[in-house]
PDB file of N, CA and C in Angstrom:
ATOM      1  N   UNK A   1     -16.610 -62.534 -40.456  1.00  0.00           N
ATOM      2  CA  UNK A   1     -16.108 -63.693 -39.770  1.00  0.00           C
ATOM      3  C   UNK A   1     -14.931 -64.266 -40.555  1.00  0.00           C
ATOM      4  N   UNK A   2     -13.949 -64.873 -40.081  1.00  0.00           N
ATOM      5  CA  UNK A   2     -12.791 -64.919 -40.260  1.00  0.00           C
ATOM      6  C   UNK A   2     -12.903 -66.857 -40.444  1.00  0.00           C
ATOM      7  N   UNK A   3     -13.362 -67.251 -41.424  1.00  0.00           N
ATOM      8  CA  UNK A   3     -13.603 -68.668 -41.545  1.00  0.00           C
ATOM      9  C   UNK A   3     -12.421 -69.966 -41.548  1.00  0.00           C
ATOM     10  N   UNK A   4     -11.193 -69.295 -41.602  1.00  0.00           N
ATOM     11  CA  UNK A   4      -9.691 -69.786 -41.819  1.00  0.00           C
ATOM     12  C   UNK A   4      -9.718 -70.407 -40.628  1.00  0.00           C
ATOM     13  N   UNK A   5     -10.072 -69.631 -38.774  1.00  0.00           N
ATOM     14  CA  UNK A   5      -9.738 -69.663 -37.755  1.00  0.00           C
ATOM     15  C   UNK A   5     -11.833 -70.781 -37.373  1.00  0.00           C
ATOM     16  N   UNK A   6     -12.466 -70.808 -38.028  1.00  0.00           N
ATOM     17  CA  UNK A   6     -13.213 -71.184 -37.175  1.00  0.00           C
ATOM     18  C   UNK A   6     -13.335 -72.742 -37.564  1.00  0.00           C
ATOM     19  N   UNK A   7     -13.623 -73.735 -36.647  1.00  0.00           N
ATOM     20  CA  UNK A   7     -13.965 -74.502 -36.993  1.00  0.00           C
ATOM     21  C   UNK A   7     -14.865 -75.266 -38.046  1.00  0.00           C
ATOM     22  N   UNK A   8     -15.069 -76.516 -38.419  1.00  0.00           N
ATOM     23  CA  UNK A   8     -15.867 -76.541 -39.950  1.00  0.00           C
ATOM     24  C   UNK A   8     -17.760 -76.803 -39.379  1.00  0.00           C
ATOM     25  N   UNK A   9     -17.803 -76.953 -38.400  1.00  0.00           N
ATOM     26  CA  UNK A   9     -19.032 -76.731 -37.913  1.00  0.00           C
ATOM     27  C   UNK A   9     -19.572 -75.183 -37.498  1.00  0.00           C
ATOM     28  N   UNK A  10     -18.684 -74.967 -37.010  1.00  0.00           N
ATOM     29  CA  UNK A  10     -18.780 -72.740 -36.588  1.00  0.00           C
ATOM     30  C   UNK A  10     -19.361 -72.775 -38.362  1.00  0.00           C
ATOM     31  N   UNK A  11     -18.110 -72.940 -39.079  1.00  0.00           N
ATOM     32  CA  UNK A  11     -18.974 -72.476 -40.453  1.00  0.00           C
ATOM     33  C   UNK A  11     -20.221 -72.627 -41.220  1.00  0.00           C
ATOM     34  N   UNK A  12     -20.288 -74.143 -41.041  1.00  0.00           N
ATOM     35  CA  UNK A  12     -21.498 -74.568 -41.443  1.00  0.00           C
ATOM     36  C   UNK A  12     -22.919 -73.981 -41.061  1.00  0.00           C
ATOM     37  N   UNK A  13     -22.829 -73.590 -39.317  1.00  0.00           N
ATOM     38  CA  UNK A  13     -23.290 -72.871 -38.511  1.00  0.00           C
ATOM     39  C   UNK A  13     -23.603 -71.620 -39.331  1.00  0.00           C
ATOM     40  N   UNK A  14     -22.888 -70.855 -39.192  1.00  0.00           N
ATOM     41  CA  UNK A  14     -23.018 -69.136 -39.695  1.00  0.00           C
ATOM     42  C   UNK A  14     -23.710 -69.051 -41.281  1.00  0.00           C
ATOM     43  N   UNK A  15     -23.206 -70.344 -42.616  1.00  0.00           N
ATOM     44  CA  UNK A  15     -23.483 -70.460 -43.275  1.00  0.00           C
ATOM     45  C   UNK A  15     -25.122 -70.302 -43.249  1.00  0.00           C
ATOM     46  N   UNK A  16     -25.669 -71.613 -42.507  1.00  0.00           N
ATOM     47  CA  UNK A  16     -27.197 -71.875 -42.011  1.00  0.00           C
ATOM     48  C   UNK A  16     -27.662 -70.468 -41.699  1.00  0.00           C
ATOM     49  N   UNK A  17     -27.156 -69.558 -40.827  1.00  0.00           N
ATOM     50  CA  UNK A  17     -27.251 -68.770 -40.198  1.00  0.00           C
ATOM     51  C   UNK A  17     -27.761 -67.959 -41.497  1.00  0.00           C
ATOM     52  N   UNK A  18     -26.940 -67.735 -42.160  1.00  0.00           N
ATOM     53  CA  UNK A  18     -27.252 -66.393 -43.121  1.00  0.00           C
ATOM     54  C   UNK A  18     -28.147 -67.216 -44.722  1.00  0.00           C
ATOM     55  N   UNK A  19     -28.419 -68.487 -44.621  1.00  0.00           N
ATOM     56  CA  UNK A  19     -29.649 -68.763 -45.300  1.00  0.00           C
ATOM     57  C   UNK A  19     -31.069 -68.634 -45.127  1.00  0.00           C
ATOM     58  N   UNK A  20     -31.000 -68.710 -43.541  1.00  0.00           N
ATOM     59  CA  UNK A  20     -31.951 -68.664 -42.687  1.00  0.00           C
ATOM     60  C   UNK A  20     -32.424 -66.844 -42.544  1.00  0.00           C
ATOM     61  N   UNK A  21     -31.736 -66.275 -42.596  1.00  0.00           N
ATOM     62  CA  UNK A  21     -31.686 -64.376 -42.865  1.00  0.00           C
ATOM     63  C   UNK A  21     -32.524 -64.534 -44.232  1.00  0.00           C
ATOM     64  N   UNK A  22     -31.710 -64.823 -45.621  1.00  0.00           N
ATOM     65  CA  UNK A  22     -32.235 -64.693 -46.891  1.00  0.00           C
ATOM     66  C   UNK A  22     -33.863 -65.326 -46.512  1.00  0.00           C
ATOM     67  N   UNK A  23     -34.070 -66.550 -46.283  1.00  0.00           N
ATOM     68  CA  UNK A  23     -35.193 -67.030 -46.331  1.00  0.00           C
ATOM     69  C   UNK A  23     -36.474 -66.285 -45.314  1.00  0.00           C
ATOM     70  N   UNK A  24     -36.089 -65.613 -44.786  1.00  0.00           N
ATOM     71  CA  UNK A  24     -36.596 -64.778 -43.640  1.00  0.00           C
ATOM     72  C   UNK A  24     -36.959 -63.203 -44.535  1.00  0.00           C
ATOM     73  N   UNK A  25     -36.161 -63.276 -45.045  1.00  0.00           N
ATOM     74  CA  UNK A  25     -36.474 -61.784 -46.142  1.00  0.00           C
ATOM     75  C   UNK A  25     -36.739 -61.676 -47.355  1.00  0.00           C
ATOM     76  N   UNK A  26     -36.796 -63.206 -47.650  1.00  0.00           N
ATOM     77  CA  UNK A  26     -38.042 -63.136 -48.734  1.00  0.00           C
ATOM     78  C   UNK A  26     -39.368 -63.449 -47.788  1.00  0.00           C
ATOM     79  N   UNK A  27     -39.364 -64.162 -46.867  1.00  0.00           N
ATOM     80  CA  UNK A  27     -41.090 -63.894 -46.283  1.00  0.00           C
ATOM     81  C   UNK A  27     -41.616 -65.897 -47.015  1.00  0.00           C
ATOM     82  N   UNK A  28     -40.403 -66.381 -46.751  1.00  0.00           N
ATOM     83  CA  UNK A  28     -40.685 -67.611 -47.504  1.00  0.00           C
ATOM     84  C   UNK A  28     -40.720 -68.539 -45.910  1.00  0.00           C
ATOM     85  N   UNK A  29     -41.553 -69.378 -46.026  1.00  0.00           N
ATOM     86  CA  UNK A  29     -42.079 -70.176 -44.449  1.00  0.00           C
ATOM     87  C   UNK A  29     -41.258 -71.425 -45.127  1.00  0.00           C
ATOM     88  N   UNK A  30     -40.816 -71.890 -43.755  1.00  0.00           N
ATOM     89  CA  UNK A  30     -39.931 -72.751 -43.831  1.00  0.00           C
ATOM     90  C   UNK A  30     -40.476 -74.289 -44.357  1.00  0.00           C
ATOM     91  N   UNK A  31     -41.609 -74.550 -44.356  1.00  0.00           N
ATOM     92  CA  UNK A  31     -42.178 -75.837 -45.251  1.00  0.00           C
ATOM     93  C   UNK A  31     -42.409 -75.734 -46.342  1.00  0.00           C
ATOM     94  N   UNK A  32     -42.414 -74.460 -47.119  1.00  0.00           N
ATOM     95  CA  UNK A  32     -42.569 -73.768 -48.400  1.00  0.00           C
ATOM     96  C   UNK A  32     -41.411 -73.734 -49.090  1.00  0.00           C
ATOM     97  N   UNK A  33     -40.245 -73.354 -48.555  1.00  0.00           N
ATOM     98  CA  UNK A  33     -38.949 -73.567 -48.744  1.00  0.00           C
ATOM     99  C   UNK A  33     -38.444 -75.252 -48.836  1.00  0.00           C
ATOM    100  N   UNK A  34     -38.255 -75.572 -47.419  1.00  0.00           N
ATOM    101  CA  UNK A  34     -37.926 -77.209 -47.935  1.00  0.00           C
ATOM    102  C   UNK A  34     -39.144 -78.544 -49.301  1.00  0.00           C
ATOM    103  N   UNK A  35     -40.481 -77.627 -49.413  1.00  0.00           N
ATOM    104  CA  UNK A  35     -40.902 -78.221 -50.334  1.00  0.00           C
ATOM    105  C   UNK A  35     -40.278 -77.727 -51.662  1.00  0.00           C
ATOM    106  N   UNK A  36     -39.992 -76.463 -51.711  1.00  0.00           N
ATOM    107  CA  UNK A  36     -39.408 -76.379 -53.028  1.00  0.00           C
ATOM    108  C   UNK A  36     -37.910 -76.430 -53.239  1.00  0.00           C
ATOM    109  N   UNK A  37     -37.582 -77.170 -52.410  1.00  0.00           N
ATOM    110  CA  UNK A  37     -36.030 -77.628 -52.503  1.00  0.00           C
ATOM    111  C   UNK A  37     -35.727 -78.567 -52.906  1.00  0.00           C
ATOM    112  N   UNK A  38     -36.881 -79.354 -52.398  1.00  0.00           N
ATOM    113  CA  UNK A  38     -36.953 -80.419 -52.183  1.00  0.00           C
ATOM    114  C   UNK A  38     -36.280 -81.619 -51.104  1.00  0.00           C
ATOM    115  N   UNK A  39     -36.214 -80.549 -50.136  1.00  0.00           N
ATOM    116  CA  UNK A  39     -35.345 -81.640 -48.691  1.00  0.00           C
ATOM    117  C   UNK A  39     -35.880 -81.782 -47.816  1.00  0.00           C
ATOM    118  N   UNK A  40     -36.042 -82.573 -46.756  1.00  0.00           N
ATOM    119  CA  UNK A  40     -36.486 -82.631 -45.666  1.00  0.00           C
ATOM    120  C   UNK A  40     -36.629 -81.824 -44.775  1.00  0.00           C
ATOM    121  N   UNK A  41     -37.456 -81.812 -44.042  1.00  0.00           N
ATOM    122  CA  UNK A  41     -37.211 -80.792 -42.827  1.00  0.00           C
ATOM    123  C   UNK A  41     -35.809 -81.444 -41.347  1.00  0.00           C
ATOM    124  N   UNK A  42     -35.651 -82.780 -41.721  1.00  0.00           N
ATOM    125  CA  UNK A  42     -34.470 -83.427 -40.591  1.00  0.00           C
ATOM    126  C   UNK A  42     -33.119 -82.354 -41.236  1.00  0.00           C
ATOM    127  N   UNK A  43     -32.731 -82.720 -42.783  1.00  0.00           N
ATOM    128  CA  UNK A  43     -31.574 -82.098 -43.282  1.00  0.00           C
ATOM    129  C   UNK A  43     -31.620 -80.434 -43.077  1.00  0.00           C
ATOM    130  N   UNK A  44     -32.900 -80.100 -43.244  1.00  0.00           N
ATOM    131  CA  UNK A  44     -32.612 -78.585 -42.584  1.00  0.00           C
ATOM    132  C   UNK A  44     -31.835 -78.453 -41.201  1.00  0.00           C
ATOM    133  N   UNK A  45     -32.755 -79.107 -40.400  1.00  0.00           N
ATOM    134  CA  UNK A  45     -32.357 -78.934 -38.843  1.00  0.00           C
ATOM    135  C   UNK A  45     -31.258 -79.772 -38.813  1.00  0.00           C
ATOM    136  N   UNK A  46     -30.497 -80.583 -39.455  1.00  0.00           N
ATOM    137  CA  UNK A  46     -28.826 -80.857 -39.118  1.00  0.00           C
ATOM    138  C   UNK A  46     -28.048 -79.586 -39.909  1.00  0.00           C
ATOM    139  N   UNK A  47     -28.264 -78.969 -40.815  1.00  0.00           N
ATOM    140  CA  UNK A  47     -27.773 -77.623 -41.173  1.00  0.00           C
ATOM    141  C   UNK A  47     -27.990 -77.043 -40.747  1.00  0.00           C
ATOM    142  N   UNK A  48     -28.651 -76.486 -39.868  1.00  0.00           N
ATOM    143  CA  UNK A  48     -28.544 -75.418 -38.802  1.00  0.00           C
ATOM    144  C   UNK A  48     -27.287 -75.879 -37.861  1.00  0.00           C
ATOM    145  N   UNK A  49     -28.080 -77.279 -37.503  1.00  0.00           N
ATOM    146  CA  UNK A  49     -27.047 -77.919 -36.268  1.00  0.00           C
ATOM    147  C   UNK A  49     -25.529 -77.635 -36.443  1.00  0.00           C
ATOM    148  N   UNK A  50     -25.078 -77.582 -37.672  1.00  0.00           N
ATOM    149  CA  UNK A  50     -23.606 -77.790 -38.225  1.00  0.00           C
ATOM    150  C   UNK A  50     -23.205 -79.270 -38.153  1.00  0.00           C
ATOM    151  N   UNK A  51     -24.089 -79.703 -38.473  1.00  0.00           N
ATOM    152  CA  UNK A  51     -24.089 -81.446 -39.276  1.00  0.00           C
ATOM    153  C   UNK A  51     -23.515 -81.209 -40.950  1.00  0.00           C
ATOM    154  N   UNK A  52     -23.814 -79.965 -41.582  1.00  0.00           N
ATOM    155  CA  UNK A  52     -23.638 -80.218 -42.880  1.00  0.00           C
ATOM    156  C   UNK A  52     -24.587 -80.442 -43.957  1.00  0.00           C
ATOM    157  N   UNK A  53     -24.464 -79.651 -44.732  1.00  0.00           N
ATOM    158  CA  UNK A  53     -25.027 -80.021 -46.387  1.00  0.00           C
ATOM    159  C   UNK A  53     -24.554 -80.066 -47.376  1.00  0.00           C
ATOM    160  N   UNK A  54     -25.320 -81.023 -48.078  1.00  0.00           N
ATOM    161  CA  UNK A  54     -24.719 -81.207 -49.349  1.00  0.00           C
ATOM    162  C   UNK A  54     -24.252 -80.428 -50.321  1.00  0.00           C
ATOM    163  N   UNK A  55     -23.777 -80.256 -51.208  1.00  0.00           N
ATOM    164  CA  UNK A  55     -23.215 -78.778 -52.226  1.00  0.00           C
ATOM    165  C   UNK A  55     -24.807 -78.996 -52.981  1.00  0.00           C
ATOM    166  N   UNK A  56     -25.403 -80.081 -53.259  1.00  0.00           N
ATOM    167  CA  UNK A  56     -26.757 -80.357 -54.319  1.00  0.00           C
ATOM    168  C   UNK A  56     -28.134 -79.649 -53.401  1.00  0.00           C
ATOM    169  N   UNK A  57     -27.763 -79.861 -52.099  1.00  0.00           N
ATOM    170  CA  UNK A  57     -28.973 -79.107 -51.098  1.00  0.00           C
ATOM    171  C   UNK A  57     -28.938 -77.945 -50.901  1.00  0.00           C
ATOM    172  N   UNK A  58     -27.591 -77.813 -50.561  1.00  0.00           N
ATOM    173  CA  UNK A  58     -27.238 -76.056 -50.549  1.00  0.00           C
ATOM    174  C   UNK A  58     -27.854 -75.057 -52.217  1.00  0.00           C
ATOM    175  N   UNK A  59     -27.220 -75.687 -53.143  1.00  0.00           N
ATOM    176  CA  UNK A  59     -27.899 -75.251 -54.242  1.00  0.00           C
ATOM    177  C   UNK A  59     -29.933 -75.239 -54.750  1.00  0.00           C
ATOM    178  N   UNK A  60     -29.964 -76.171 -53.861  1.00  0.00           N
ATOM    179  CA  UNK A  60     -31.883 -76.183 -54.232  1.00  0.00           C
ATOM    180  C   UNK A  60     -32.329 -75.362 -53.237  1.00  0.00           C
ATOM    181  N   UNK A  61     -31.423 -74.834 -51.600  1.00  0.00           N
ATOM    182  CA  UNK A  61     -31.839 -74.165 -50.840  1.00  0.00           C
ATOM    183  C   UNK A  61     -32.217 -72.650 -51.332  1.00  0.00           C
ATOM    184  N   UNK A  62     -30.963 -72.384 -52.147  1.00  0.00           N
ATOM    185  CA  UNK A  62     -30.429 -71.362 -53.101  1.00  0.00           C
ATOM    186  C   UNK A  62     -31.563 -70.957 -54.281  1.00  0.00           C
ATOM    187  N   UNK A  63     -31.712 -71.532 -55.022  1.00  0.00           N
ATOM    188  CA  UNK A  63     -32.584 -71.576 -55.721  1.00  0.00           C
ATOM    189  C   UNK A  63     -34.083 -71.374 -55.517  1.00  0.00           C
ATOM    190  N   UNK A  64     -34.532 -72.294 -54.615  1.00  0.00           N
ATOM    191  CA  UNK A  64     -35.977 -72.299 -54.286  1.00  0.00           C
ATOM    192  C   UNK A  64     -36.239 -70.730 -53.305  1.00  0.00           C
ATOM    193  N   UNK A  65     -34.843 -69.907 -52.930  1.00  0.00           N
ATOM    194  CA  UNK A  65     -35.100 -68.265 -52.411  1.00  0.00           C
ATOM    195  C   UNK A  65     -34.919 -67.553 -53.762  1.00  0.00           C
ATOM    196  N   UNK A  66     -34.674 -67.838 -54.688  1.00  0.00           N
ATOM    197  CA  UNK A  66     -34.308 -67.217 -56.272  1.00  0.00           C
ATOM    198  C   UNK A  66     -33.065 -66.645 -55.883  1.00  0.00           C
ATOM    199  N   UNK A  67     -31.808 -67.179 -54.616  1.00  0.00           N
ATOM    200  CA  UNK A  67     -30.822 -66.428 -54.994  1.00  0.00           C
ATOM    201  C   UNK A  67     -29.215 -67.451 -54.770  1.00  0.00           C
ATOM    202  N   UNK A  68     -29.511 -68.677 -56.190  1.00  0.00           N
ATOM    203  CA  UNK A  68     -28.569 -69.197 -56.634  1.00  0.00           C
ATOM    204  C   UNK A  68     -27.419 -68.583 -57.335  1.00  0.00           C
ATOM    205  N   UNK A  69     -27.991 -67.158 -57.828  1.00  0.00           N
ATOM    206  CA  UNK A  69     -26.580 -66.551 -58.279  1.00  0.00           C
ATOM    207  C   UNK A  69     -25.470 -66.105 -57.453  1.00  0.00           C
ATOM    208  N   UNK A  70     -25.963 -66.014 -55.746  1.00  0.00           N
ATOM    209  CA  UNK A  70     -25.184 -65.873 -54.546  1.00  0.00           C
ATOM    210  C   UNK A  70     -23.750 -66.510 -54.756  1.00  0.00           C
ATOM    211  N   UNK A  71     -23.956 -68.014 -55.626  1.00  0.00           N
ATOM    212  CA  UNK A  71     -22.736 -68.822 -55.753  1.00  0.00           C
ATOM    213  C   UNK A  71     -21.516 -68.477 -56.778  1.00  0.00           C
ATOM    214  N   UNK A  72     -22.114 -67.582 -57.789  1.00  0.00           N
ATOM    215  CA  UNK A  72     -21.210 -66.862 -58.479  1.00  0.00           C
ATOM    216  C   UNK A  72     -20.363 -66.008 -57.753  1.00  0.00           C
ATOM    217  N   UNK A  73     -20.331 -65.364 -56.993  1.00  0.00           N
ATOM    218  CA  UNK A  73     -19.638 -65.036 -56.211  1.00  0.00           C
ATOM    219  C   UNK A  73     -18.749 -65.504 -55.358  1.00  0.00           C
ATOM    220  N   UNK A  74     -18.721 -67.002 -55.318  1.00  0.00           N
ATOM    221  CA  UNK A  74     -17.449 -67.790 -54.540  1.00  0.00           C
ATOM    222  C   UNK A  74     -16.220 -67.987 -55.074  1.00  0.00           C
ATOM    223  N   UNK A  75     -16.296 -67.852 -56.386  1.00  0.00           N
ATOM    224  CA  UNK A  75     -14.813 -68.491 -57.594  1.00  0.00           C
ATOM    225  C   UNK A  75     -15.471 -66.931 -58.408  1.00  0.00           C
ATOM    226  N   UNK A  76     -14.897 -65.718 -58.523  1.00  0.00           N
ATOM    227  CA  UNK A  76     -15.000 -64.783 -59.443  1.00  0.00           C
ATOM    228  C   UNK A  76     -14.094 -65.455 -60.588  1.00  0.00           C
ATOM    229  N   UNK A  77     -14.872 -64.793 -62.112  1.00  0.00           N
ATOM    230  CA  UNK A  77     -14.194 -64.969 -63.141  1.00  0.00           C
ATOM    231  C   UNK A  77     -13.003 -64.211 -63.203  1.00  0.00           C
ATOM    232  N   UNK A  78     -11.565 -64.698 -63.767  1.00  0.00           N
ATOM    233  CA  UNK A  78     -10.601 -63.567 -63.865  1.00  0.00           C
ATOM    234  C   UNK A  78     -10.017 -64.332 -65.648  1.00  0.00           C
ATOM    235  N   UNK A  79      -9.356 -63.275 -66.126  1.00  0.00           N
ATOM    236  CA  UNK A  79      -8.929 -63.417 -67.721  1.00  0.00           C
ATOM    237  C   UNK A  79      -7.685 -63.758 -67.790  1.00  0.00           C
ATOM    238  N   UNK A  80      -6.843 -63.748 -66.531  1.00  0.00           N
ATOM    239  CA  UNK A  80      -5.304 -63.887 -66.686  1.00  0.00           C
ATOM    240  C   UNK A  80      -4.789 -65.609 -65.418  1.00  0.00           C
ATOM    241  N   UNK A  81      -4.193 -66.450 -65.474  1.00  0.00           N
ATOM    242  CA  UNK A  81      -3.555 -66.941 -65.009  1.00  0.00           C
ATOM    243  C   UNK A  81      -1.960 -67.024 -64.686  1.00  0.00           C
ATOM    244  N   UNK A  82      -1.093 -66.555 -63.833  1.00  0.00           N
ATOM    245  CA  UNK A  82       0.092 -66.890 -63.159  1.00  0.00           C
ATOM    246  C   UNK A  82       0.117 -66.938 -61.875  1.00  0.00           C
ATOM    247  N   UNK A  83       1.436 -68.014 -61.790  1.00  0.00           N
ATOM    248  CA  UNK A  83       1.589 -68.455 -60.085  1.00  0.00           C
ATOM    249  C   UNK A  83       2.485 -67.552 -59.569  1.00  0.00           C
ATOM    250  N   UNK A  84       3.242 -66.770 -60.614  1.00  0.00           N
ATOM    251  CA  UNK A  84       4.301 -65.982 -59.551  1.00  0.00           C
ATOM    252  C   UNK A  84       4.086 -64.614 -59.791  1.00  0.00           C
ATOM    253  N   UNK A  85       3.279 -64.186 -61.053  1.00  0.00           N
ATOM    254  CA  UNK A  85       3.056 -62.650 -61.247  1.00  0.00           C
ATOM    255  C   UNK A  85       1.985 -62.010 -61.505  1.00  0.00           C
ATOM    256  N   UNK A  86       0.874 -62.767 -62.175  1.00  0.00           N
ATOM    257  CA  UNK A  86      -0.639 -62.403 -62.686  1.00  0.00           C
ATOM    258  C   UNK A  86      -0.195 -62.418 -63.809  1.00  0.00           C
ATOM    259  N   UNK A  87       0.482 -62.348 -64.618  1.00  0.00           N
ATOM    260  CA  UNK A  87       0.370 -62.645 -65.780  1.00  0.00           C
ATOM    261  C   UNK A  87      -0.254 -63.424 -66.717  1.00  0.00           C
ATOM    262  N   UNK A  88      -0.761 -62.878 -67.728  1.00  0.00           N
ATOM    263  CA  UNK A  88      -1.362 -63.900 -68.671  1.00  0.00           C
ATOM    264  C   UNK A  88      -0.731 -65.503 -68.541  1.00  0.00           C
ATOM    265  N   UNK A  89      -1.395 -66.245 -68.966  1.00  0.00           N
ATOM    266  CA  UNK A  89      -0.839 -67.413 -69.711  1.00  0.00           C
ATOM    267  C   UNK A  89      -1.711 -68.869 -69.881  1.00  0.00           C
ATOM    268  N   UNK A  90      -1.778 -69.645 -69.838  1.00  0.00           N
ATOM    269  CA  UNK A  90      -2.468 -70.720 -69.588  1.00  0.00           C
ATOM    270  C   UNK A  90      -2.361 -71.888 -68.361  1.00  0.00           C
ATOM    271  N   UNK A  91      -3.440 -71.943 -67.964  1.00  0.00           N
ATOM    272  CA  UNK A  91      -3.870 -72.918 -67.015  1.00  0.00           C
ATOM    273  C   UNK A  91      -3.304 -74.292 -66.523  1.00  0.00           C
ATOM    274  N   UNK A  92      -2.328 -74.278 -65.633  1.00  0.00           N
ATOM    275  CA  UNK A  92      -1.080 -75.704 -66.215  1.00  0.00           C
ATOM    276  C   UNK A  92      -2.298 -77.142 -65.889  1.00  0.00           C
ATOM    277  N   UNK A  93      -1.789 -77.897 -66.815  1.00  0.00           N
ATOM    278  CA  UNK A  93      -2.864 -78.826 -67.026  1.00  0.00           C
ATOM    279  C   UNK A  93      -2.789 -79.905 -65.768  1.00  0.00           C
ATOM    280  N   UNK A  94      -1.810 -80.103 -65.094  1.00  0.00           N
ATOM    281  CA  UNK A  94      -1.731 -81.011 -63.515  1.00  0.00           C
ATOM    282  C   UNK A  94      -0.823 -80.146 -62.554  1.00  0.00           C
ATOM    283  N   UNK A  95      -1.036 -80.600 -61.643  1.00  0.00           N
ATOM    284  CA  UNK A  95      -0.386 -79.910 -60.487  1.00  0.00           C
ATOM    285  C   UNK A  95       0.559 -80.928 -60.074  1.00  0.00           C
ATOM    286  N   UNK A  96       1.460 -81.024 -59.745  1.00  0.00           N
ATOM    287  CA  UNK A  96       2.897 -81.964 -59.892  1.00  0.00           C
ATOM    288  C   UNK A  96       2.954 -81.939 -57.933  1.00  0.00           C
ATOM    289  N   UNK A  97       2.982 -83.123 -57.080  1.00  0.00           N
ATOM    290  CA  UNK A  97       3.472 -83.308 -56.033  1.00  0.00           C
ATOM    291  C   UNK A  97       4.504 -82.679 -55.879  1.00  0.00           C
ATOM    292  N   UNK A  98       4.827 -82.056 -54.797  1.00  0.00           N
ATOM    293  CA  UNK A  98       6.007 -81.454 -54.341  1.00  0.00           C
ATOM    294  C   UNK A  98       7.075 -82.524 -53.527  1.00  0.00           C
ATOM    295  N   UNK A  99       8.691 -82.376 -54.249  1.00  0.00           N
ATOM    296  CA  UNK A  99       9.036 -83.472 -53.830  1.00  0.00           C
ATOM    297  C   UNK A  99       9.924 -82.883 -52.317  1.00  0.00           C
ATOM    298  N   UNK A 100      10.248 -83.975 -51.896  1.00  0.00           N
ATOM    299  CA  UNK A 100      10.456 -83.724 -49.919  1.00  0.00           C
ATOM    300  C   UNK A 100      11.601 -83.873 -50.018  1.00  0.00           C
ATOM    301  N   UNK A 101      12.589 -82.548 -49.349  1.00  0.00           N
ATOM    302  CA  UNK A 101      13.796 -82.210 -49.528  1.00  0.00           C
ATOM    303  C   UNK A 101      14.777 -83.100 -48.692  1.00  0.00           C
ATOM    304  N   UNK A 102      15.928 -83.477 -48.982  1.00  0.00           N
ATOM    305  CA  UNK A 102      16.785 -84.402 -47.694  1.00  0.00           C
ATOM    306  C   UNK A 102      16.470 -85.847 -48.472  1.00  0.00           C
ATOM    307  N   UNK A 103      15.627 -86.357 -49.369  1.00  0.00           N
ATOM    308  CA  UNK A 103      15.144 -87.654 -49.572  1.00  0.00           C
ATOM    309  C   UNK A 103      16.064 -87.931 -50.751  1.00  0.00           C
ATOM    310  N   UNK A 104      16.211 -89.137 -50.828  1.00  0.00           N
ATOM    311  CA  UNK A 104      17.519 -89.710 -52.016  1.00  0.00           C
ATOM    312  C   UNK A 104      16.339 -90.729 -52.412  1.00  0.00           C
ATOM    313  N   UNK A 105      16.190 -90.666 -54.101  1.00  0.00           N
ATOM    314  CA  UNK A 105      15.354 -91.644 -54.716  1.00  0.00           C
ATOM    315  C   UNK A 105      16.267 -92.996 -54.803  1.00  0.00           C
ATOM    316  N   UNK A 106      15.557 -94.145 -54.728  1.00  0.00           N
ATOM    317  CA  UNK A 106      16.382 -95.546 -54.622  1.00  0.00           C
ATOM    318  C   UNK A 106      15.362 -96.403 -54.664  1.00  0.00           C
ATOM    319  N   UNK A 107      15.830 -97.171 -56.310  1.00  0.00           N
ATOM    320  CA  UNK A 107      15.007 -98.172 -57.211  1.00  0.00           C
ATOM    321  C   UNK A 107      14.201 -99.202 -55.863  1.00  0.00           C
ATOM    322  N   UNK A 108      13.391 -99.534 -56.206  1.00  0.00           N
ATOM    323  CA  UNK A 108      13.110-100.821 -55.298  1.00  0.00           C
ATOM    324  C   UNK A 108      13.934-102.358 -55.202  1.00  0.00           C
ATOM    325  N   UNK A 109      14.885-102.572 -56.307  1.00  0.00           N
ATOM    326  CA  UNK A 109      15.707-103.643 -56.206  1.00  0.00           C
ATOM    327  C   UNK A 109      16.636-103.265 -55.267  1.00  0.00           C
ATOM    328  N   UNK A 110      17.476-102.162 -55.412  1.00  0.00           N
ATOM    329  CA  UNK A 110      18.168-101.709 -54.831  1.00  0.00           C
ATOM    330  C   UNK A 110      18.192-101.693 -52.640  1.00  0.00           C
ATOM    331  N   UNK A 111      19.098-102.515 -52.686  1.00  0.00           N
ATOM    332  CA  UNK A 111      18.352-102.131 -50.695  1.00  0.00           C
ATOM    333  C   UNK A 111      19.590-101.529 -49.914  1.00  0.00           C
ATOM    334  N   UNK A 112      19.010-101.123 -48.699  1.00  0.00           N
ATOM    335  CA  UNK A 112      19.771 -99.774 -48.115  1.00  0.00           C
ATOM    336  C   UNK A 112      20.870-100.422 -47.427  1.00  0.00           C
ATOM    337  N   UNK A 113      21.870 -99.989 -47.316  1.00  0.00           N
ATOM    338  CA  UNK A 113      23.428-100.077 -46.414  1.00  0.00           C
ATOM    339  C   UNK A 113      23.675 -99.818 -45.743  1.00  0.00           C
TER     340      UNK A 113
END
């Protein structure tokens, strides 16, 4: 699935979707699961719905199937940082606003003509 193009509920959706698979193949019953998550059974059924969960629910959902390491897999580790080549280097410490082309900076005392 192509998540760029789907809406943020489609995702949330499919997300639910394929927790609901894992939890199904461990053979784990769904009050067994939200007790060891520790969430409700309402917040389940708005995550299915594509209401949304929390990143802290999603993780105890994760966990209480033993497969929180699933999340290592969203941000892989890599050893090199560059923006224009892969090259080594270090991590720039802020990300600088991009300034908007055509615009003339002018003090605030200063007023327009």
């Amino acid at each position: 699935m192509d998540y760029n193009v789907m809406t943020d509920e489609a995702v949330i959706r499919d997300l639910a979707e394929k927790v609901e698979k894992l939890r199904i193949i461990h053979r784990i019953k769904e009050s067994e699961m939200e007790e060891a998550a520790g969430i409700s059974r309402k917040t389940l059924y708005n995550f299915r719905q594509g209401r949304g969960l929390s990143t802290k629910n999603l993780i105890r959902l994760l966990r209480a199937m033993g497969e929180a390491d699933r999340l290592q897999g969203m941000f892989p580790e890599t050893d090199s940082y560059s923006p224009l080549d892969g090259e080594g280097g270090d991590l720039p410490k802020r990300v600088r606003a991009k300034q908007k082309s055509g615009r003339n900076f002018q003090r605030s005392d200063e007023t327009c003509v």
